[in-house]
N, C-alpha and C. Protein backbone atom coordinates (compact mmCIF):
# COMPACT_ATOMS: atom_id res chain seq x y z
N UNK A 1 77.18 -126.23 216.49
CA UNK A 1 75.80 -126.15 216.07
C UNK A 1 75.36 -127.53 215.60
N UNK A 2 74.09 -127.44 216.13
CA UNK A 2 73.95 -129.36 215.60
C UNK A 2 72.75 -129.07 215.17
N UNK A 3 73.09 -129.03 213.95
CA UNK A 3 72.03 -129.05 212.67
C UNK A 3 70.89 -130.38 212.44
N UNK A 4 71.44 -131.20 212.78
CA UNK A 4 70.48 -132.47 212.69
C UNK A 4 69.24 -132.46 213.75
N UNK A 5 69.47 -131.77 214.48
CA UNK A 5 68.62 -132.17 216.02
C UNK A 5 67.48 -130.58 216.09
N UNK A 6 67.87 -129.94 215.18
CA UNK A 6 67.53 -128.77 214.86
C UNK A 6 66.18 -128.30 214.78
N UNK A 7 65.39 -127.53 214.37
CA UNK A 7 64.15 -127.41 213.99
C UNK A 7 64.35 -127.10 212.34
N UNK A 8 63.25 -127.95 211.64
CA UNK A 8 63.48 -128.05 210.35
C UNK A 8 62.37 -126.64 209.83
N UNK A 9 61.74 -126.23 210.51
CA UNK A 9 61.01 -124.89 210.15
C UNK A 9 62.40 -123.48 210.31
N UNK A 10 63.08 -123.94 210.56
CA UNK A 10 64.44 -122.87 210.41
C UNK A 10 64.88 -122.60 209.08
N UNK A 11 65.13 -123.70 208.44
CA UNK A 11 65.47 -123.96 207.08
C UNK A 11 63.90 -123.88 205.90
N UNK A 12 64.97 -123.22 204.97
CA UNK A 12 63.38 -122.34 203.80
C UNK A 12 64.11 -123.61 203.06
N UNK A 13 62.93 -123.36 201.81
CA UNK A 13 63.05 -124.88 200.73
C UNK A 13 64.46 -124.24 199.47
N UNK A 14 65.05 -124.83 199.49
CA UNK A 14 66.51 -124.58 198.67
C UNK A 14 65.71 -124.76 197.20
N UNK A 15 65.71 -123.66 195.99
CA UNK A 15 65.32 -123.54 194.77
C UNK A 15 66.75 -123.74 194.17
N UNK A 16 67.43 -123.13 194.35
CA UNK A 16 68.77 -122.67 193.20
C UNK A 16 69.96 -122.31 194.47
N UNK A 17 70.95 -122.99 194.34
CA UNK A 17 72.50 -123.07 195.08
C UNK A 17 73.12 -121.86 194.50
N UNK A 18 73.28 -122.20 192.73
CA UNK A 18 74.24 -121.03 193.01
C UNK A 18 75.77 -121.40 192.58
N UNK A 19 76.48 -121.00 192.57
CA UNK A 19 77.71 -121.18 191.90
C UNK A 19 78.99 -121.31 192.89
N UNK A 20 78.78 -122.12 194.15
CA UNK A 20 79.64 -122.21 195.66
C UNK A 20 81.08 -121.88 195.46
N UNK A 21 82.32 -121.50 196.00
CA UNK A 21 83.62 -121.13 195.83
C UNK A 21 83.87 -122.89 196.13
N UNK A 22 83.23 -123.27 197.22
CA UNK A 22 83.87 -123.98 198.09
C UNK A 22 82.59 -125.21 198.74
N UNK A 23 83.05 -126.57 198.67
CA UNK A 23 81.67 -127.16 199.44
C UNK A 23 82.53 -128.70 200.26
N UNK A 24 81.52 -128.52 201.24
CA UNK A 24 82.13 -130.03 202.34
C UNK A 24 80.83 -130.76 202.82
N UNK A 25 80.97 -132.07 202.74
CA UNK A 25 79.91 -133.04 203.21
C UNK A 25 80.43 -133.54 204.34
N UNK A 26 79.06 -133.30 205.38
CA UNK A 26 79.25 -133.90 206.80
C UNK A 26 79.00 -135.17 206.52
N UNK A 27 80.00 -136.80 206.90
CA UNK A 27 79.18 -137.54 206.62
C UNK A 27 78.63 -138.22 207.55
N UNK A 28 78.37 -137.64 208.91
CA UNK A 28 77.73 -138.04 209.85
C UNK A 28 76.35 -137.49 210.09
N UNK A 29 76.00 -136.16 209.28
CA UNK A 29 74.65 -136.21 209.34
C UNK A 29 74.17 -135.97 207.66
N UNK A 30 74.63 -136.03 206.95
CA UNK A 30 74.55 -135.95 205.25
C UNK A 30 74.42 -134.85 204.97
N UNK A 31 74.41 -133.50 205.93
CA UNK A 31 74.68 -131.99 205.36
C UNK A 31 75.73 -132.05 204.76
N UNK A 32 75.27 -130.95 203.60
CA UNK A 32 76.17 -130.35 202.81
C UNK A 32 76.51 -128.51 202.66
N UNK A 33 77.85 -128.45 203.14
CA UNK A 33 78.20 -127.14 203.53
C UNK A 33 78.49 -126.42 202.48
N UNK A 34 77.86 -125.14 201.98
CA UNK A 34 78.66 -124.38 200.78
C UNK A 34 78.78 -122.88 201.31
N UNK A 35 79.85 -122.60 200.95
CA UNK A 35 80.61 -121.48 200.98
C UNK A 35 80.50 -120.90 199.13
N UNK A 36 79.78 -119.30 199.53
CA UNK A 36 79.68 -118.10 198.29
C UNK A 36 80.60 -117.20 198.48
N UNK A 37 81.30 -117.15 197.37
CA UNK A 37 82.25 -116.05 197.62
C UNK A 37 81.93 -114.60 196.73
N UNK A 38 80.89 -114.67 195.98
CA UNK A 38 80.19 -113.57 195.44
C UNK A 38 79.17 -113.30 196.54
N UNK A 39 78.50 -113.95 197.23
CA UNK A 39 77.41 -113.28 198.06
C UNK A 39 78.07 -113.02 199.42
N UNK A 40 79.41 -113.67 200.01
CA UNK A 40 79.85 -113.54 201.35
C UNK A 40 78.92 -114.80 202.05
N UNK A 41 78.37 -115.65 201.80
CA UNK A 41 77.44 -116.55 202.78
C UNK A 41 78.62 -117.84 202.80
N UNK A 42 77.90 -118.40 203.60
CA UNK A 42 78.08 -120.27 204.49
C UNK A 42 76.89 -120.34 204.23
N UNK A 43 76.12 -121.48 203.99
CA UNK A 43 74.58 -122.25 204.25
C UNK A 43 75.15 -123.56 203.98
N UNK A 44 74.32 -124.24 204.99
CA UNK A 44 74.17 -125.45 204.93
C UNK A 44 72.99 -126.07 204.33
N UNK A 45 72.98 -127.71 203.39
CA UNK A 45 71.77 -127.84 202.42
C UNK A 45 71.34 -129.62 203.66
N UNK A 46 70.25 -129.71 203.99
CA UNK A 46 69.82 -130.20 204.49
C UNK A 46 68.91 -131.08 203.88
N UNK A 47 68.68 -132.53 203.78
CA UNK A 47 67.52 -133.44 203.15
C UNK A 47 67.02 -134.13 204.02
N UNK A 48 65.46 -134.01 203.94
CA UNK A 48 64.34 -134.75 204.41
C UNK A 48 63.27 -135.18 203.34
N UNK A 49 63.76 -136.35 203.16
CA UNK A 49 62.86 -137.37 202.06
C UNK A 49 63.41 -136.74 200.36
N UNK A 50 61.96 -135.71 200.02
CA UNK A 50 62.40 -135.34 198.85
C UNK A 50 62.44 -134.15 198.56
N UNK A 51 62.69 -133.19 200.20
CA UNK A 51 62.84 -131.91 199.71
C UNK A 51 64.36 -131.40 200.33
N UNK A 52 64.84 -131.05 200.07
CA UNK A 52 66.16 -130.01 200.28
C UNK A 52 65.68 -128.54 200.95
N UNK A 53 66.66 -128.42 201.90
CA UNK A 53 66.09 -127.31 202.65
C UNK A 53 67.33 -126.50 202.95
N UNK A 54 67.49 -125.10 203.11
CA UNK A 54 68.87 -124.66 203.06
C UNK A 54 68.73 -123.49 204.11
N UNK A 55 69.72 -123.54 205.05
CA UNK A 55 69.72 -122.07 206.15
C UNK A 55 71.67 -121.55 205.67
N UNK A 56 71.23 -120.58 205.66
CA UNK A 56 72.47 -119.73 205.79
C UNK A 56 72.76 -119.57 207.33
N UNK A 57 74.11 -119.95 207.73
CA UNK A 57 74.77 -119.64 208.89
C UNK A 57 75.31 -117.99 208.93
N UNK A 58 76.36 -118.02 207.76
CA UNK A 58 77.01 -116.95 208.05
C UNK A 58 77.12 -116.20 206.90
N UNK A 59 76.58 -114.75 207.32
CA UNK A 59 76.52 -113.92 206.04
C UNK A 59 77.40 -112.54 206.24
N UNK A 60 77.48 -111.85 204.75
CA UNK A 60 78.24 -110.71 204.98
C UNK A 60 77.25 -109.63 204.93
N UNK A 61 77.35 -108.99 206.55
CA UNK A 61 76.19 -108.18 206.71
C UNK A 61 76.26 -107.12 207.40
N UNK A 62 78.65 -106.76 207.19
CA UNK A 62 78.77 -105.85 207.60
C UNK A 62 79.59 -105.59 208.75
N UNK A 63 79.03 -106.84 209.77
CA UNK A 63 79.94 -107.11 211.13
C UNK A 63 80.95 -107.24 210.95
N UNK A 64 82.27 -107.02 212.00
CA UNK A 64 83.53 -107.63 212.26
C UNK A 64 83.26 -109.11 212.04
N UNK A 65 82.38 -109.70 212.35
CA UNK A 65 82.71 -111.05 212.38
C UNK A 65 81.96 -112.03 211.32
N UNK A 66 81.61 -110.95 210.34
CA UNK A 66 81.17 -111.82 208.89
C UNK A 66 82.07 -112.37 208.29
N UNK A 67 81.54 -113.07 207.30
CA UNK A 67 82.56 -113.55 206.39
C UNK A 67 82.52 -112.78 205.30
N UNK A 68 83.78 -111.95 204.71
CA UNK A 68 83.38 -111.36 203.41
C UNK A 68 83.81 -111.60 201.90
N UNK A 69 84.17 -112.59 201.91
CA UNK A 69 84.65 -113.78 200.52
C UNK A 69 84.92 -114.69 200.79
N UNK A 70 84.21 -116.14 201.66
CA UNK A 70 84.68 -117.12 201.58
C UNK A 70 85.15 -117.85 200.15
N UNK A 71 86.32 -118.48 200.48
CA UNK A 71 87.14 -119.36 199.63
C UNK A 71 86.79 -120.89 199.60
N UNK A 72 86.87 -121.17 200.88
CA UNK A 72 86.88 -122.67 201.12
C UNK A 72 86.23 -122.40 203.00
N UNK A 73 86.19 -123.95 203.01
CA UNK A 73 85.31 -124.49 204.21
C UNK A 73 85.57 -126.07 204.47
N UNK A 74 85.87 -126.31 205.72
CA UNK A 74 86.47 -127.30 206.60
C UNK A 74 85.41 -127.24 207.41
N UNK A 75 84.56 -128.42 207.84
CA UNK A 75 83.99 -128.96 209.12
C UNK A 75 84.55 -130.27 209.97
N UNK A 76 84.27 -130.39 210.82
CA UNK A 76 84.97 -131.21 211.73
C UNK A 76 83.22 -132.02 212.44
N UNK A 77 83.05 -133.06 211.68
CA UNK A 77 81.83 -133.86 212.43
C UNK A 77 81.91 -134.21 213.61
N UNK A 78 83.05 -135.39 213.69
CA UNK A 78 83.46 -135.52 214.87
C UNK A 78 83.47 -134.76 216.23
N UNK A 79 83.16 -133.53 216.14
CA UNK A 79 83.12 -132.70 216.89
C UNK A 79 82.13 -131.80 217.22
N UNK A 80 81.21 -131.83 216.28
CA UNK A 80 79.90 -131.59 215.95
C UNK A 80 79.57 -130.12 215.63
């Protein structure tokens, strides 16, 4: 997923993060990844100028293929 190249109307305006289990900085596009292990989410926090903008990737919403307590979180930029 290439978040940088993205549409920035995807991402709502980030008020309050929250208390993350787990967080990783891309430092090829300056996202910052956090992992909730009380809510089950991934979101990524995104900056343009002076606002912060945040989309949740992956939530617990039930599927086989949610996440349902992330701990921690590894990205790989290089790879995009």
């Amino acid at each position: 997923m290439d978040i940088q190249d993205g549409n920035s109307q995807e991402f709502s305006k980030s008020t309050y993060v929250g208390n993350p289990s787990a967080v990783a900085y891309d430092h090829y596009t300056g996202n910052v990844w956090l992992a909730h292990m009380e809510s089950g989410t991934i979101s990524v926090l995104r900056r343009e100028k002076d606002i912060v903008y945040r989309k949740v990737v992956l939530s617990n919403m039930g599927r086989l293929y949610d996440s349902v307590a992330p701990t921690g979180i590894a990205i790989k930029p290089a790879e995009g």
